[in-house]
Protein backbone atom coordinates (compact mmCIF):
# COMPACT_ATOMS: atom_id res chain seq x y z
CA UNK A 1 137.10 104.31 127.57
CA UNK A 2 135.53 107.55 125.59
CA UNK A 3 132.66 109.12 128.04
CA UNK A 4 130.70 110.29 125.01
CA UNK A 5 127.14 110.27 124.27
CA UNK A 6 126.02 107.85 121.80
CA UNK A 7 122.91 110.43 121.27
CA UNK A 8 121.66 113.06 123.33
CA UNK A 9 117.82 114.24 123.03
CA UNK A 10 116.51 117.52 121.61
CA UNK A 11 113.54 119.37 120.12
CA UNK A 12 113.87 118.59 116.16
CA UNK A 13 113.43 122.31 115.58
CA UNK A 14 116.60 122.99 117.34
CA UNK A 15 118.45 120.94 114.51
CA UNK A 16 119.98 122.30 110.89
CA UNK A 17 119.37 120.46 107.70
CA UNK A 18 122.14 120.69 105.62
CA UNK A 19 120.68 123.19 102.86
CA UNK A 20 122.69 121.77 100.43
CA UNK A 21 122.05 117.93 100.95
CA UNK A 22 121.55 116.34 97.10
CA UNK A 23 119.58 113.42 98.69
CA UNK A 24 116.00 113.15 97.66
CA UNK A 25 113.54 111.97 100.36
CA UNK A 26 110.58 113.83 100.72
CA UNK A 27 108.64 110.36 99.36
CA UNK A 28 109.84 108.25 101.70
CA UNK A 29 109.21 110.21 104.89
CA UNK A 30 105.85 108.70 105.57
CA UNK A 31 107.31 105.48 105.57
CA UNK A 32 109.78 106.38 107.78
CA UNK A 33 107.21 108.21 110.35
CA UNK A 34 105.37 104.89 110.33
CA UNK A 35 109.09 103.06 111.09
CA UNK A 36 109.52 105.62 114.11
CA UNK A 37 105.92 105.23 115.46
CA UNK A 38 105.89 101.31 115.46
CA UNK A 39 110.08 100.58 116.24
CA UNK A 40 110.88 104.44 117.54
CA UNK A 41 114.55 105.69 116.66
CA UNK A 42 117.33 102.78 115.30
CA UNK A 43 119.92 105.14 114.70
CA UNK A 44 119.82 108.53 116.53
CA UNK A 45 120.44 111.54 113.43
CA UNK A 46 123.79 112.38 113.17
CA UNK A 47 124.42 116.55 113.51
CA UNK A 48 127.88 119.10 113.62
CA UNK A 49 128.46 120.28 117.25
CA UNK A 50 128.95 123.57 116.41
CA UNK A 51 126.10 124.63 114.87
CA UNK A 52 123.96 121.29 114.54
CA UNK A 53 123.86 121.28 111.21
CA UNK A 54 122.65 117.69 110.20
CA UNK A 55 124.84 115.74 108.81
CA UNK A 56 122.75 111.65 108.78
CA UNK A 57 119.12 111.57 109.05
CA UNK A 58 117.11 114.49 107.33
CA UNK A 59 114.41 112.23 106.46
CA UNK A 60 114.19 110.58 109.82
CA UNK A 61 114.45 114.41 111.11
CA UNK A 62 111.60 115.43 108.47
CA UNK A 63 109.31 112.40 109.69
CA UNK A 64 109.85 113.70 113.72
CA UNK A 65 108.91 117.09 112.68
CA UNK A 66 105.28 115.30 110.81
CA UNK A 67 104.67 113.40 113.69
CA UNK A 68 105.41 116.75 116.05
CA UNK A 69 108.11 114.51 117.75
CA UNK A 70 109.44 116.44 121.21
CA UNK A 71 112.44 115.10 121.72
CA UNK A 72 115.15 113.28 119.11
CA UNK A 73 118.27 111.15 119.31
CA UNK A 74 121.47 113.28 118.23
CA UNK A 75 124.63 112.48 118.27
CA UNK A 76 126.91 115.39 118.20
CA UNK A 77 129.98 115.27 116.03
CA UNK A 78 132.81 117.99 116.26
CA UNK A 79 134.07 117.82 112.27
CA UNK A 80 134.70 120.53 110.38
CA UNK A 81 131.97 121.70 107.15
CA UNK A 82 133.73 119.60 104.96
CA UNK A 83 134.30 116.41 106.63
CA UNK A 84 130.52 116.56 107.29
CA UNK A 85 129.35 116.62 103.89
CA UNK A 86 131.77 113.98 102.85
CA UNK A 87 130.67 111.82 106.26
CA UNK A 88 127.00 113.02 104.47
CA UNK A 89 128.08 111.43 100.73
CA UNK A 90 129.62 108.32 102.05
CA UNK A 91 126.54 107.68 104.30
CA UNK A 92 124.21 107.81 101.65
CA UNK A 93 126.34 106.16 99.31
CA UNK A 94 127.57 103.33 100.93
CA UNK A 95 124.35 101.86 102.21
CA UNK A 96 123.42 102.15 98.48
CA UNK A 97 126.39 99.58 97.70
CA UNK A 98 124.88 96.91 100.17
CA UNK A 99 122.52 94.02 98.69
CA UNK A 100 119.73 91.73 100.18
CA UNK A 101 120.77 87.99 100.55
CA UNK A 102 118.46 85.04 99.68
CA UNK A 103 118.53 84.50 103.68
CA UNK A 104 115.76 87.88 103.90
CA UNK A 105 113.09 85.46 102.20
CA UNK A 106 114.16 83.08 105.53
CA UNK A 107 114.49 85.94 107.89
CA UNK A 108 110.88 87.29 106.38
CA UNK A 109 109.19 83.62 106.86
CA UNK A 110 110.73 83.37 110.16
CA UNK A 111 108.87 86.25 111.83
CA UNK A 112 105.78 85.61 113.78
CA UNK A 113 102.85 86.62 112.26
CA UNK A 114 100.80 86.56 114.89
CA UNK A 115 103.36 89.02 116.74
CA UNK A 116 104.37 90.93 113.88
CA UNK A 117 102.88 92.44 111.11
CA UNK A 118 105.22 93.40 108.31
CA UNK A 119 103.37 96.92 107.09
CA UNK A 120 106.12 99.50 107.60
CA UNK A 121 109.22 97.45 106.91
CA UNK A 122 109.58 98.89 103.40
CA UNK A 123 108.77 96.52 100.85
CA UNK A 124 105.55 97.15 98.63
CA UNK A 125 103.04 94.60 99.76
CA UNK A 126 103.31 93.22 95.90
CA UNK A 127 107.58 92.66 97.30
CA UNK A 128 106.54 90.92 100.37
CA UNK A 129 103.70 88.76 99.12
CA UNK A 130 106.76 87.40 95.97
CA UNK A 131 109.10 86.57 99.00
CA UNK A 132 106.78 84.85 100.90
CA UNK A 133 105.45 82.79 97.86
């Protein structure tokens, strides 16, 4: 059994973006701030050991930072400058090669309404009001 952390907290100031990262995000951070206020972290951001250089998670960081988060989930990886930045591309990239299913129009109309309302989830309001035609 491995007796790491899955995520430790820390102050979001104490973490590194990776000064080179080629992902765009800056217009998606206030979505993601509203994600973190109403669900609070999914996935904790992903950062180098040694010098907590972020490796996952620069716009989740960015939208802590806006809403003057304390604390943050990390989870601490010991890899080397290189394997980050590739762990970095493939991140990005291969949640770009995934694809909704028809069953998200069920999974959408399944929700209570009442309970849940479905500002913040990402789709335009245009998307979600096609899908629940």
């Amino acid at each position: 059994m491995n007796n790491e952390s899955a995520a430790v907290y820390m102050a979001p100031s104490e973490l590194n973006p990776w000064e080179g990262n080629p992902r765009v995000n800056d217009h998606v951070v206030d979505k993601v701030a509203l994600s973190i206020e109403r669900f609070n972290f999914g996935a904790p951001i992903l950062a180098r050991k040694q010098d907590l250089m972020v490796i996952a998670g620069h716009t989740r960081l960015k939208a802590a930072l806006k809403l003057g988060l304390e604390r943050v989930p990390v989870r601490l990886l010991d890899l080397t400058i290189s394997e980050a930045k590739a762990l970095a591309l493939a991140d990005n990239k291969l949640s770009e090669e995934a694809q909704w299913s028809a069953g998200v129009d069920d999974v959408l109309r399944d929700l209570d309404m009442e309970e849940i309302n479905l500002e913040g989830l990402g789709w335009s309001d245009d998307e979600l009001a096609q899908i629940l035609e």
